[in-house]
Protein backbone atom coordinates (compact mmCIF):
# COMPACT_ATOMS: atom_id res chain seq x y z
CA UNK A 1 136.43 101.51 124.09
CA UNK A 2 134.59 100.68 127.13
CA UNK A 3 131.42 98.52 127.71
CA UNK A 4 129.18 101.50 127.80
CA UNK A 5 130.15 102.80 124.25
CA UNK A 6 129.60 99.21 123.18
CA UNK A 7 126.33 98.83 124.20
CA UNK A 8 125.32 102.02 122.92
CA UNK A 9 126.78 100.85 119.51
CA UNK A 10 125.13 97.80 119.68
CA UNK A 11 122.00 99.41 120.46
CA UNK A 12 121.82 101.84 117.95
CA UNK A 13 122.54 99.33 115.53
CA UNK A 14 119.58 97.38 115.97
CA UNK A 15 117.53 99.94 116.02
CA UNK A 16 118.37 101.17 112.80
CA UNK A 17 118.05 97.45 111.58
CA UNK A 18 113.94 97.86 112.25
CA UNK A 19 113.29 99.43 108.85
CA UNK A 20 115.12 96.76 107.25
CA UNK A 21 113.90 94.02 108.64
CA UNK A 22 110.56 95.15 108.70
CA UNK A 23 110.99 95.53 104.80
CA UNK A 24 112.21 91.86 104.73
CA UNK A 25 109.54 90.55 106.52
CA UNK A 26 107.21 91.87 104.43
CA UNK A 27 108.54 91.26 101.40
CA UNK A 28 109.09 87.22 101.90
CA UNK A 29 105.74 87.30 103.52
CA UNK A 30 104.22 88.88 100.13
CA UNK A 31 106.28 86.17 97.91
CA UNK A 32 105.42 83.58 100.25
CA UNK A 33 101.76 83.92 99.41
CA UNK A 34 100.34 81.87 96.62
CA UNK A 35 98.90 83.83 93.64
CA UNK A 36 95.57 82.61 94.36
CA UNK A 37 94.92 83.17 97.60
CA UNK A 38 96.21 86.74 96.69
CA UNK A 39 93.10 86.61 93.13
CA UNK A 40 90.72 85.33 96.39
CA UNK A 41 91.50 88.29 98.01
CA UNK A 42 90.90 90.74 95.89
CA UNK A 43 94.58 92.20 96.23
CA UNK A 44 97.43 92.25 93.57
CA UNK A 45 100.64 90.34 94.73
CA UNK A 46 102.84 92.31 92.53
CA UNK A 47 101.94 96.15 93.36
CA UNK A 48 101.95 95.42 96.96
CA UNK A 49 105.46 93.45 96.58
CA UNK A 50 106.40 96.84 94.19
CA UNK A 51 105.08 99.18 96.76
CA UNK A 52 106.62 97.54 99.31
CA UNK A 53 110.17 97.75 97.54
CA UNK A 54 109.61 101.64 96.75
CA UNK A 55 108.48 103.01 100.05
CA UNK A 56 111.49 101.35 101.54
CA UNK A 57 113.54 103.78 100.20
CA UNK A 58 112.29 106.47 102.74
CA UNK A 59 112.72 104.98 106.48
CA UNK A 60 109.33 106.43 107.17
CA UNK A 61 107.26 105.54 103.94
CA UNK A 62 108.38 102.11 104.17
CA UNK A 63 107.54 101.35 107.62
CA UNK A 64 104.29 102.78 107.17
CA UNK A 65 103.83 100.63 104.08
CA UNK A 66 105.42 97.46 105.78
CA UNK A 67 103.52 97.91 109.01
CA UNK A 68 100.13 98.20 106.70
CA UNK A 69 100.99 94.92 105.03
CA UNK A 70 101.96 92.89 107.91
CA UNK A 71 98.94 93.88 110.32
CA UNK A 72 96.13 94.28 107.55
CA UNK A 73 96.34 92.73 103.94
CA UNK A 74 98.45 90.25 105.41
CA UNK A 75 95.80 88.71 107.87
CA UNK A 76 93.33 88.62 104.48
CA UNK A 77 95.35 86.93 102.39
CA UNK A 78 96.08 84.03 105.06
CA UNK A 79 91.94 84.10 105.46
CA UNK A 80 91.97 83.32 102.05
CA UNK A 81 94.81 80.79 101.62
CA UNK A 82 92.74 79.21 104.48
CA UNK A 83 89.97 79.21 103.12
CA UNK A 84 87.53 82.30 104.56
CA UNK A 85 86.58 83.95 101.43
């Protein structure tokens, strides 16, 4: 095995480690939270944290899901935990 096969191996690797760790992310970010500044915004800790878990079992349904989380309900919930109801 040469240093080109490794580097592809290495690189495919990590690439196929986005889904994951975009599901990871997510899902500590959603536990994270505290369950009131989830009731302030208006959102339900435990079906996002459910859907979250469940579209991660298709690559594409749970980056979609993730990638909703992280750049939208996330930001609202943090508004809230900070204070901007």
């Amino acid at each position: 095995m040469d240093l080109s096969e490794l580097a592809v191996a290495i690189a495919l690797a990590a690439f196929a480690a986005i889904p994951l760790s975009l599901t990871i992310w997510a899902l500590l970010d959603a536990a994270g939270r505290p369950q009131w500044a989830w009731a302030l915004s208006g959102r339900r800790q435990v079906l996002w944290m459910a859907g979250i878990m469940f579209a991660a079992l298709t690559v594409v349904g749970g980056m979609i899901v993730c990638a909703w989380y992280l750049t939208r309900v996330r930001h609202e919930i943090a508004a809230a935990e900070d204070g901007h109801i």
